[in-house]
Structure formats: C-alpha cells, structure tokens
Protein backbone atom coordinates (compact mmCIF):
# COMPACT_ATOMS: atom_id res chain seq x y z
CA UNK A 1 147.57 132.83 135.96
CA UNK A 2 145.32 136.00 135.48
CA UNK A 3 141.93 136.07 137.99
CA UNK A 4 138.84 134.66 136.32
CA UNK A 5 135.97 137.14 135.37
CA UNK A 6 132.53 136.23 136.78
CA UNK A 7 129.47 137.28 135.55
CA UNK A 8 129.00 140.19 138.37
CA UNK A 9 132.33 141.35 137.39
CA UNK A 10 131.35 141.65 133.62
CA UNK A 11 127.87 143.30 134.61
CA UNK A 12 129.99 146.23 136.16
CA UNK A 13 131.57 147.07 132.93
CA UNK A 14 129.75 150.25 131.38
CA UNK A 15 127.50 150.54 129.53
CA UNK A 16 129.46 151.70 125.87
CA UNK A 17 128.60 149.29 123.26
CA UNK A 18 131.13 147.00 123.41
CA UNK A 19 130.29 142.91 123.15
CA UNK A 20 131.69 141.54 125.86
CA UNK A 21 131.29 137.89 127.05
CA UNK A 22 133.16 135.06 129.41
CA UNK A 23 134.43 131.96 128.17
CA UNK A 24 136.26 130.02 130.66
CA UNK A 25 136.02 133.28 132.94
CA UNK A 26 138.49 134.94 130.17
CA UNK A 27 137.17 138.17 129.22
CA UNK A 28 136.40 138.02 125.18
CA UNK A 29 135.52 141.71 123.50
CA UNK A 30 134.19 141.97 120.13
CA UNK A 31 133.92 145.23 117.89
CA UNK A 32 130.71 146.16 116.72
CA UNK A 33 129.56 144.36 113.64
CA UNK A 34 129.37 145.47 109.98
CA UNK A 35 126.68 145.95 107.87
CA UNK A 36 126.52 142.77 106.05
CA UNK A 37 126.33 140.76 109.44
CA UNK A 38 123.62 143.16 110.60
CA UNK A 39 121.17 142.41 107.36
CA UNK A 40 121.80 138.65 107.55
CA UNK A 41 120.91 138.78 110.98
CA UNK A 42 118.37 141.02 110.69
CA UNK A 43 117.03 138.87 107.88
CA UNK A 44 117.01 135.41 109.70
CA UNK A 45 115.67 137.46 113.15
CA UNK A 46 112.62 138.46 110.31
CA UNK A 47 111.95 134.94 109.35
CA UNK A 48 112.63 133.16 112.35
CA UNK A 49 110.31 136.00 114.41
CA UNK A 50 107.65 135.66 111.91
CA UNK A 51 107.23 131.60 111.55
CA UNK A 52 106.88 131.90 115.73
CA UNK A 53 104.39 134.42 115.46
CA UNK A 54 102.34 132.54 113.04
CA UNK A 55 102.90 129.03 114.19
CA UNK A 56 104.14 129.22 117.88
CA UNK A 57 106.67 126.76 119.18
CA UNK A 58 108.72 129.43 121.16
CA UNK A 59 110.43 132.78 120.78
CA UNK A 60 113.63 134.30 119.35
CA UNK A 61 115.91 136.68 120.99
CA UNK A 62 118.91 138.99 119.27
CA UNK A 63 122.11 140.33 120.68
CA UNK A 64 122.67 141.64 122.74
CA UNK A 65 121.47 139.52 125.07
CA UNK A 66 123.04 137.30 127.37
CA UNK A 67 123.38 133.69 127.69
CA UNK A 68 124.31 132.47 131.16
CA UNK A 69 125.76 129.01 131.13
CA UNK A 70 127.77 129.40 134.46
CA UNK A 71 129.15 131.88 136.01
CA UNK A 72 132.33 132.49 134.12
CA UNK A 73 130.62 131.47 130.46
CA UNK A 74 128.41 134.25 129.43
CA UNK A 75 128.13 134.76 125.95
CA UNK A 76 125.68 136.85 123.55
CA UNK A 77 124.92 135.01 120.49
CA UNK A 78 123.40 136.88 117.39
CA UNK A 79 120.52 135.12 118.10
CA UNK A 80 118.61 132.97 120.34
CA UNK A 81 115.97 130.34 120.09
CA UNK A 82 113.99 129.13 122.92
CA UNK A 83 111.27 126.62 122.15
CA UNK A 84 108.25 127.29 124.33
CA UNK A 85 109.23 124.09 127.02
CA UNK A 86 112.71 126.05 127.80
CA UNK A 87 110.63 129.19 128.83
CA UNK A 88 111.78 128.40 132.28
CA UNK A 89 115.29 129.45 131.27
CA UNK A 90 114.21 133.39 130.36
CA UNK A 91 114.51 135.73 132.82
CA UNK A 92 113.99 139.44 132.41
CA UNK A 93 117.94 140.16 132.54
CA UNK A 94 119.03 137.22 130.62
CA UNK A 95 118.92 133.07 129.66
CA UNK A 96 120.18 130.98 132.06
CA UNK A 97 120.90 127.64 130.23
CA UNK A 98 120.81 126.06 127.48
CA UNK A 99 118.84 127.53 124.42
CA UNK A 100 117.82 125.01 121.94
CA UNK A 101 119.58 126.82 118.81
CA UNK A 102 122.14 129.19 118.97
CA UNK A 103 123.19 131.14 115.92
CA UNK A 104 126.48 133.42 115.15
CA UNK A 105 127.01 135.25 112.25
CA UNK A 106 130.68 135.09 111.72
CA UNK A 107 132.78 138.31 112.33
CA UNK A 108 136.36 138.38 109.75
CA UNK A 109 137.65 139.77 112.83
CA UNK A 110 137.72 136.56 115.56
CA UNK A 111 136.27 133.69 113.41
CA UNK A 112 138.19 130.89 115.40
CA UNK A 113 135.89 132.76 117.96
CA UNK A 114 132.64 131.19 116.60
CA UNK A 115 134.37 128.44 114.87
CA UNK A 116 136.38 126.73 117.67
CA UNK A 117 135.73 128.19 121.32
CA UNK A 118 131.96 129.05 121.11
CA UNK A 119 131.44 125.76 119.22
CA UNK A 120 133.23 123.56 121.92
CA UNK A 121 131.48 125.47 124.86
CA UNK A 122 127.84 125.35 123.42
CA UNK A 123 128.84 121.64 123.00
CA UNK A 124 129.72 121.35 126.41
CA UNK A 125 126.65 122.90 128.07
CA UNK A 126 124.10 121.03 125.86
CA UNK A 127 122.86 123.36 122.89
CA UNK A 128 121.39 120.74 121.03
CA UNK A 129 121.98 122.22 117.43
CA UNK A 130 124.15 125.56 116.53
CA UNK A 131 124.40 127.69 113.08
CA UNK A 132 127.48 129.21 112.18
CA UNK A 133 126.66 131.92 109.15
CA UNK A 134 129.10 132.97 107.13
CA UNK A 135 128.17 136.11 105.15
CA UNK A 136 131.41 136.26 102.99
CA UNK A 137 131.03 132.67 102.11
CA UNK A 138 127.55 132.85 101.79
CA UNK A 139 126.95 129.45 104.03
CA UNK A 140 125.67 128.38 107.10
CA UNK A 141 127.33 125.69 109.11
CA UNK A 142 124.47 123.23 111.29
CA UNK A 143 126.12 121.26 114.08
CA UNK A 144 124.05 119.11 116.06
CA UNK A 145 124.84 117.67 119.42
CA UNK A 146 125.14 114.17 119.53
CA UNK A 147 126.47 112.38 123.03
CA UNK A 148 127.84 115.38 124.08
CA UNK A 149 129.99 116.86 121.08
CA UNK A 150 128.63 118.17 117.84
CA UNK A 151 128.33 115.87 114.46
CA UNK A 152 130.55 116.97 111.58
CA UNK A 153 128.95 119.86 110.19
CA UNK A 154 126.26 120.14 107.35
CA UNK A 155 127.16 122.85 105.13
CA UNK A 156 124.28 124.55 103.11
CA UNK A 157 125.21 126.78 100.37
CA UNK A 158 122.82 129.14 97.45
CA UNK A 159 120.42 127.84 96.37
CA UNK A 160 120.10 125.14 98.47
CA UNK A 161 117.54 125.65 101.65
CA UNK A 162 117.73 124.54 105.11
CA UNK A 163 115.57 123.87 107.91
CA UNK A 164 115.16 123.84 111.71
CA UNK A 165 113.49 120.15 111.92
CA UNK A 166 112.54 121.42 115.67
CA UNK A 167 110.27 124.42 114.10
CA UNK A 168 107.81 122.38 111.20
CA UNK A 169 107.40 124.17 107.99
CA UNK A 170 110.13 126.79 108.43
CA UNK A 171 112.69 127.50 106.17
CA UNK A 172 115.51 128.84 105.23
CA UNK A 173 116.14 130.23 101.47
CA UNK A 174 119.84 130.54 101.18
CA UNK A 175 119.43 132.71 98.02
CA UNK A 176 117.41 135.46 100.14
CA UNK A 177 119.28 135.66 103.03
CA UNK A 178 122.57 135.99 100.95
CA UNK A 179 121.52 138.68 98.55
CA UNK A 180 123.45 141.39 98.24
C-alpha cells in the first residue's frame, strides 16, 4: 500500500497551478478548468457574493481555497459557503470543517470525481447540503444531508430556479447561469 499524503506534505508541493487535494490521504490532481466552468462559476460566485453583501448571513469563498476536513482530506471546492455562525471555521490559510454548502462545477475530465468520491466524503464530514453543476447538461444537482448520507438528489434544469432555503430571498435563475 502506497504512504498516505497529509496535509503538510501537500502544502510542500509548488506553487504551479495545479489543483491538488487529499481524499483518503490519496493525492487527487486536477487540470485547470475551461472556460465554460469558469463563467458558471464566476456567475454563481456574482450572485451568491452579492445577496451576502446586501443581506448578510455569511460569506462565500472560490477556489482555490482549501477545505480541511482532516488531515489527509483536503479538498478545494469551486466554491464555498460559510454562514456567519461557522465563522469560527475560517482561518487566514484555509477552512477547517465543515462549510454549510459546498459547490463543484463538474470537470468532463474526472466527473466520478465530484459525482461519487467528493459526494461520499462531504457526506461523511457533515456538509449539510452540496451542488453539483453541470455546465454541459445545463443542471445542478442539490444533495442534502440527512442522518449522515445525502437524500436522492433534486435535479433543477432551464428554466426552472432554485434556491438556498439557508440564504432567504436568493435565487438561482437556471436560464442565466446557463447562457451561452
């Protein structure tokens, strides 16, 4: 059996661009993303930025950025929310814990990645509700955590909208962030 990564042993990697995380202490790297990703996300950072600096309730953080769940599961999500009673998780380097939404934006190149391995260890550590966002199916995927594994999926599609029910009055215009 290969040696586990921690996260001191991923911190020495350089500095070159790559996304690296830990699941399991397995060393997982990503290319960069393309250009649709980086709109949607950029999109949903827009929106999700801009109902927390109207309204409060808590911040959002984008990649990279990482998530520290122990010290052989580090991940960096596309992007982060942390509702204003988690601030005690955010440190100046990274999270440490559980965020209360977690959002990927699949990549064609890994998606059992997001779909299978991220799911089950966001699961396991307690992120109460994650979005998987498909930008070549135009969907998103909400799983929420329920006694300690995530429901079935809803799946929300143009031009339906969605919601975060922990952030009032936001939401989510499937139409928008899908346009091309």
């Amino acid at each position: 059996m290969p040696d586990l990564l921690t996260y001191a042993d991923l911190a020495s990697f350089p500095d070159d661009g790559l996304r690296r995380e830990l699941i399991g202490g397995e060393l997982i790297v990503s290319p960069s993303p393309k250009t649709r990703h980086q709109v949607v996300s950029g999109r949903l950072f827009l929106l999700f930025g801009n109902h927390l600096e109207s309204n409060g309730g808590g911040w959002v953080y984008y990649a990279p950025l990482d998530v520290l769940f122990s010290d052989y599961d580090v991940v960096e999500p596309d992007l982060i929310i942390v509702l204003d009673e988690q601030q005690a998780i955010v440190t100046e380097p990274n999270i440490k814990g559980a965020p209360a939404l977690l959002i990927e934006i699949v990549s064609t190149s890994n998606p059992r990645l997001d779909r299978v391995r991220k799911r089950d260890l966001y699961a396991k550590y307690g992120v109460a509700e994650y979005w998987i966002v498909d930008p070549d199916a135009d969907r998103i995927e909400v799983y929420r955590l329920e006694s300690e594994r995530y429901r079935k999926p809803e799946i929300f599609e143009p031009p339906e909208t969605t919601t975060y029910d922990r952030l009032a009055g936001l939401h989510v215009d499937l139409t928008q962030l899908f346009a091309r």
